[in-house]
N, C-alpha and C. Protein backbone atom coordinates (compact mmCIF):
# COMPACT_ATOMS: atom_id res chain seq x y z
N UNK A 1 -28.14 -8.19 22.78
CA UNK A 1 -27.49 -9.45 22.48
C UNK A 1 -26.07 -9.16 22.01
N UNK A 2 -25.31 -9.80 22.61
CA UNK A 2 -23.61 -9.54 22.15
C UNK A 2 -23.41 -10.16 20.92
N UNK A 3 -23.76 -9.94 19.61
CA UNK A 3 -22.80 -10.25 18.86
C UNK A 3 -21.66 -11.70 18.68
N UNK A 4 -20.78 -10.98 19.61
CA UNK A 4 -19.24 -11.38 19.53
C UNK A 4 -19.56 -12.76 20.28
N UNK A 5 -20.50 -12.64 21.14
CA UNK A 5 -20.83 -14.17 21.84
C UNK A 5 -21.02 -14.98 21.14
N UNK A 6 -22.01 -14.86 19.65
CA UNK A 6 -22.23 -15.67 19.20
C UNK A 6 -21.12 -16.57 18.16
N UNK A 7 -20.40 -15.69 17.62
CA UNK A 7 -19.41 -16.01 17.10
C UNK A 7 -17.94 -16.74 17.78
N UNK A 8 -18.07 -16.48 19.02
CA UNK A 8 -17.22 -17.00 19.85
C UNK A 8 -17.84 -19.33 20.06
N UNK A 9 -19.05 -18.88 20.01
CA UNK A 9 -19.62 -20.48 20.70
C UNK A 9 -19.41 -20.99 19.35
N UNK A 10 -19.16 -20.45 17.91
CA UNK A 10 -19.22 -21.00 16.59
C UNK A 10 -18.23 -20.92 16.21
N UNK A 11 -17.26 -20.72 16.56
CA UNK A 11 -15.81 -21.20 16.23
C UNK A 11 -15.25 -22.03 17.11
N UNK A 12 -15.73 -22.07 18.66
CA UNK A 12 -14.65 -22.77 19.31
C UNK A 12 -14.47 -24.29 19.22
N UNK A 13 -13.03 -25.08 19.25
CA UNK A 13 -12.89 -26.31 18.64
C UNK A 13 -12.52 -26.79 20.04
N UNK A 14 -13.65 -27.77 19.96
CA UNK A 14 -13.40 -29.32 21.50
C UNK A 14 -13.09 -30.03 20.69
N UNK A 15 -11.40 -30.33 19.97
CA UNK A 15 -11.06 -31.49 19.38
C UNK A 15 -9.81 -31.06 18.70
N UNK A 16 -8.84 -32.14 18.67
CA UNK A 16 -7.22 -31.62 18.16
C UNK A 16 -7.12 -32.12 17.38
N UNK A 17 -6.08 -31.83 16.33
CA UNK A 17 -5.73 -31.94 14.65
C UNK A 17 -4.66 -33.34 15.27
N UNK A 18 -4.88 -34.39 14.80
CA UNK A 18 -3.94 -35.66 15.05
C UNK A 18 -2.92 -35.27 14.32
N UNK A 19 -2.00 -36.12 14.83
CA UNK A 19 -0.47 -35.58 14.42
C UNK A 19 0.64 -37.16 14.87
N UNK A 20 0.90 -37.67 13.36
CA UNK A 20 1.30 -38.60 13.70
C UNK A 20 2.51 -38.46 13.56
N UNK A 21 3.53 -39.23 14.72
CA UNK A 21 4.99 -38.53 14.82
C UNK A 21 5.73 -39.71 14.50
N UNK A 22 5.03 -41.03 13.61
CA UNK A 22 5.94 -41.59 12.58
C UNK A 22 5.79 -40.80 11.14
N UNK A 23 5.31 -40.03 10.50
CA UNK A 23 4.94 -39.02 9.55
C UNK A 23 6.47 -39.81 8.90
N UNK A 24 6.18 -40.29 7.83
CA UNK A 24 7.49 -40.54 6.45
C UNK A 24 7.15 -39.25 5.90
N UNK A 25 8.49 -38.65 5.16
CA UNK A 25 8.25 -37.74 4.31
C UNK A 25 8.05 -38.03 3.18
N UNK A 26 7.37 -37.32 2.26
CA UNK A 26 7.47 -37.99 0.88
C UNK A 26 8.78 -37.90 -0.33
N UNK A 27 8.42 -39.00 -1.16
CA UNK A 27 9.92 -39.12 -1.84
C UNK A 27 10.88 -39.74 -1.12
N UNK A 28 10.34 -40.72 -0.50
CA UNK A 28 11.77 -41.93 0.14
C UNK A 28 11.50 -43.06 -0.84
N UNK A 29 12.61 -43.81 -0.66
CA UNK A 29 12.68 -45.52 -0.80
C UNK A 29 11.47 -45.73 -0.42
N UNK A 30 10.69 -46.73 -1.18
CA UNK A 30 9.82 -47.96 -0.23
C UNK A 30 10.47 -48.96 0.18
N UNK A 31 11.18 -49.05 0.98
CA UNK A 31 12.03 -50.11 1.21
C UNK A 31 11.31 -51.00 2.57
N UNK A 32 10.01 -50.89 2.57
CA UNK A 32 8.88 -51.88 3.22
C UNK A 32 8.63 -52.85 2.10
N UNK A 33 9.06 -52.21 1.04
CA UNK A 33 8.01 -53.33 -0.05
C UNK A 33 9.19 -54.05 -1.38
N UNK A 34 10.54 -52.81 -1.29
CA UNK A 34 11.73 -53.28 -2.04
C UNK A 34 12.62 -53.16 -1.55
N UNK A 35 13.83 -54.58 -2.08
CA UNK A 35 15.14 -54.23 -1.96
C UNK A 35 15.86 -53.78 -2.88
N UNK A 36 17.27 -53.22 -2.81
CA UNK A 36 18.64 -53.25 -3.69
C UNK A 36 19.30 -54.31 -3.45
N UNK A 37 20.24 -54.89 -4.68
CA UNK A 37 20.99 -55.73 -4.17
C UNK A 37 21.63 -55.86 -5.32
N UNK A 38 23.14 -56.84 -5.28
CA UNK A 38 23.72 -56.67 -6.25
C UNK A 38 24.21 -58.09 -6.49
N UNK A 39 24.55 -58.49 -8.05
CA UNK A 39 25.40 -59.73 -8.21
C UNK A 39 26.27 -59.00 -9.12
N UNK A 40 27.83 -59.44 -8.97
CA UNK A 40 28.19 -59.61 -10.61
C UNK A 40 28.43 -58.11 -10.93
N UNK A 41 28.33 -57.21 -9.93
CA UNK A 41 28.52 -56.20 -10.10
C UNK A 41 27.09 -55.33 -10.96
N UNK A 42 26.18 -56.24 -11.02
CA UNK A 42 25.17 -55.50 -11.69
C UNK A 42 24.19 -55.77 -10.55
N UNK A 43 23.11 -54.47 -10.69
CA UNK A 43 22.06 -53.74 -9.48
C UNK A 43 20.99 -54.51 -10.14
N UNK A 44 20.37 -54.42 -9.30
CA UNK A 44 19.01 -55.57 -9.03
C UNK A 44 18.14 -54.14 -7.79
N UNK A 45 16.33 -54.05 -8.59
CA UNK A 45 15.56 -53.74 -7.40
C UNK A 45 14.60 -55.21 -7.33
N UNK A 46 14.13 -55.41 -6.24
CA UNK A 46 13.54 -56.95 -5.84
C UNK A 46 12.33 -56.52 -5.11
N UNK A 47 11.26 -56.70 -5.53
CA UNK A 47 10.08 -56.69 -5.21
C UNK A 47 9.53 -57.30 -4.12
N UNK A 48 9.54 -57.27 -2.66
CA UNK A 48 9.26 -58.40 -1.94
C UNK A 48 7.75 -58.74 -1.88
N UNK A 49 7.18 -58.07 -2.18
CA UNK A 49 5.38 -58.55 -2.46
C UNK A 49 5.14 -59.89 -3.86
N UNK A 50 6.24 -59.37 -4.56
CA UNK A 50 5.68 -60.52 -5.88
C UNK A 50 7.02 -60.82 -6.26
N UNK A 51 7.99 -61.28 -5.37
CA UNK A 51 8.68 -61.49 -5.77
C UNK A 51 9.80 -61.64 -7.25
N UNK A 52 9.96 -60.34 -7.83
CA UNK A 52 10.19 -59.84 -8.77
C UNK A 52 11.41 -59.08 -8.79
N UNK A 53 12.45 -59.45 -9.57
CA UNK A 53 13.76 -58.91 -9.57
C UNK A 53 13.60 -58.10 -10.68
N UNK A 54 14.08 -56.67 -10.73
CA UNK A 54 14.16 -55.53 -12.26
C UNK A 54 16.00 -55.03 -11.89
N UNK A 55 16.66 -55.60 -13.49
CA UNK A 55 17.83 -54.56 -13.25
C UNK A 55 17.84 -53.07 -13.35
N UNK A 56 18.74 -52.78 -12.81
CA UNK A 56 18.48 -51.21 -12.81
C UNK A 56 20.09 -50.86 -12.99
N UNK A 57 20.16 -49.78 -13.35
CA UNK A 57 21.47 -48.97 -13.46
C UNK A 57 22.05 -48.76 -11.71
N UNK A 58 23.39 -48.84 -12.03
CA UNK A 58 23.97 -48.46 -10.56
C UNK A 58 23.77 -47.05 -9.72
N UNK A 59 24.12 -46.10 -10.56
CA UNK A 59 23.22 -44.62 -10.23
C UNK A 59 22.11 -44.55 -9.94
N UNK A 60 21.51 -45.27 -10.16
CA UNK A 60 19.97 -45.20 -9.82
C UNK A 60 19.76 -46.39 -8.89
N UNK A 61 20.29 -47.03 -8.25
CA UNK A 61 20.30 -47.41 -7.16
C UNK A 61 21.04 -46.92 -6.39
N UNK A 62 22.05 -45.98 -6.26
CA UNK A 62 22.50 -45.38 -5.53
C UNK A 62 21.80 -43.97 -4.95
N UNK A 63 21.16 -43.66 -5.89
CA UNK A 63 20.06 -43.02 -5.66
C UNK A 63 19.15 -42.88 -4.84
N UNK A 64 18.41 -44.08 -4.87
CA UNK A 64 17.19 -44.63 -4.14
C UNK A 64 18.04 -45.48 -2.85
N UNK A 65 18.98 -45.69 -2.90
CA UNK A 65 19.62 -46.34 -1.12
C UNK A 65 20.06 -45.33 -0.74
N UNK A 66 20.28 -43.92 -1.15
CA UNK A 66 20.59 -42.64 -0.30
C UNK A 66 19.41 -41.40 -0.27
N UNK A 67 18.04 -41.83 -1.01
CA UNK A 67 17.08 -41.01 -1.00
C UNK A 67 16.97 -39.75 -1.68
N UNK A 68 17.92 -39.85 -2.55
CA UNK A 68 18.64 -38.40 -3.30
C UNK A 68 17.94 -38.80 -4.48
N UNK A 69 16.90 -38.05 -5.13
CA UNK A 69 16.23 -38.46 -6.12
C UNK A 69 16.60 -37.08 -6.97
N UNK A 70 17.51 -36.17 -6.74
CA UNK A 70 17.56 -35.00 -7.83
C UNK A 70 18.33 -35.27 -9.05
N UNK A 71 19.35 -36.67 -9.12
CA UNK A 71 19.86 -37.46 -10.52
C UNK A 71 19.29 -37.88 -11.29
N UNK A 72 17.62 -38.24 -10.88
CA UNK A 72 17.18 -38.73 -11.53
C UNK A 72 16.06 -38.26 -12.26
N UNK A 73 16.01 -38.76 -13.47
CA UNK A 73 15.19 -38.19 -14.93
C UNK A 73 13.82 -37.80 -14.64
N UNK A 74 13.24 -36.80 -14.26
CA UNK A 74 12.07 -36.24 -13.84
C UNK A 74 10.92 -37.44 -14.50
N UNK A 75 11.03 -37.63 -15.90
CA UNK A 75 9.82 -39.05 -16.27
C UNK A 75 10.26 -40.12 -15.62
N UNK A 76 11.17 -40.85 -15.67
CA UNK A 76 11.74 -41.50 -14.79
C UNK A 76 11.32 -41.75 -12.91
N UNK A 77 11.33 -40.87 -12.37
CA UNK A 77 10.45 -40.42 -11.08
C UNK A 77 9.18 -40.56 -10.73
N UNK A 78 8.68 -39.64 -11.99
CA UNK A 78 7.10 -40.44 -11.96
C UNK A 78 6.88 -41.82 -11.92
N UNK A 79 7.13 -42.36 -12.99
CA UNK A 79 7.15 -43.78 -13.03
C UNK A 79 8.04 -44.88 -11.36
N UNK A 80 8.66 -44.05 -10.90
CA UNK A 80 9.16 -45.06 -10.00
C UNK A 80 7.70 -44.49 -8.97
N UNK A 81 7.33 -43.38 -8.48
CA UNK A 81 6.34 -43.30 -7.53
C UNK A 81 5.06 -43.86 -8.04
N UNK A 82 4.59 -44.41 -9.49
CA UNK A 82 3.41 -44.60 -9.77
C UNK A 82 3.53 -46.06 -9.36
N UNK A 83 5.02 -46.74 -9.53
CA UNK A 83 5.19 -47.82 -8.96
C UNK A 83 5.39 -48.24 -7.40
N UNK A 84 5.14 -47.09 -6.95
CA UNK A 84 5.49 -46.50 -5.18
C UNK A 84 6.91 -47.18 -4.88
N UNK A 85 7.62 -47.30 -5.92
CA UNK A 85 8.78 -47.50 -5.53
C UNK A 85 9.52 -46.16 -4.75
N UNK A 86 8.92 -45.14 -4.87
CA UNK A 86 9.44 -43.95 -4.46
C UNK A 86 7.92 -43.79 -3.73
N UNK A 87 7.69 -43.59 -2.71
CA UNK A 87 6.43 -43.00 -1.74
C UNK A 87 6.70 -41.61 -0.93
């Protein structure tokens, strides 16, 4: 009995690893679920699910409309992804 046969019929894979080629990376904007926007010179994020406006600092909306999250305050971060404001 070969051995190697058997080990050959017990590994081989009839089936491919899916691979989805909209893949978001993580650590973007949710900008499916929020906007930026501004009055008055002061930043606004706007919730479009519950309609909910939060001011925010201008840096930190500049931030999150260029995806550059390394300005911002590591606790700070957490809290925006626990809010999936950052996904």
């Amino acid at each position: 009995m070969d051995i190697l046969a058997n080990y050959t019929k017990f590994i081989s894979t009839d089936y491919s690893t899916p691979f989805d080629k909209n893949y978001v990376p993580k650590n973007k904007f949710n900008d499916d679920r929020y906007t930026l926007f501004v009055v008055n010179n002061s930043c606004f994020l706007f919730d479009l699910f519950d309609y909910q406006s939060y001011p925010i600092e201008k840096n930190l909306s500049e931030s999150l409309k260029q995806n550059d999250f390394t300005k911002i305050n590591p606790k700070l971060q957490l809290e925006l992804k626990q809010k999936n404001i950052i996904i």
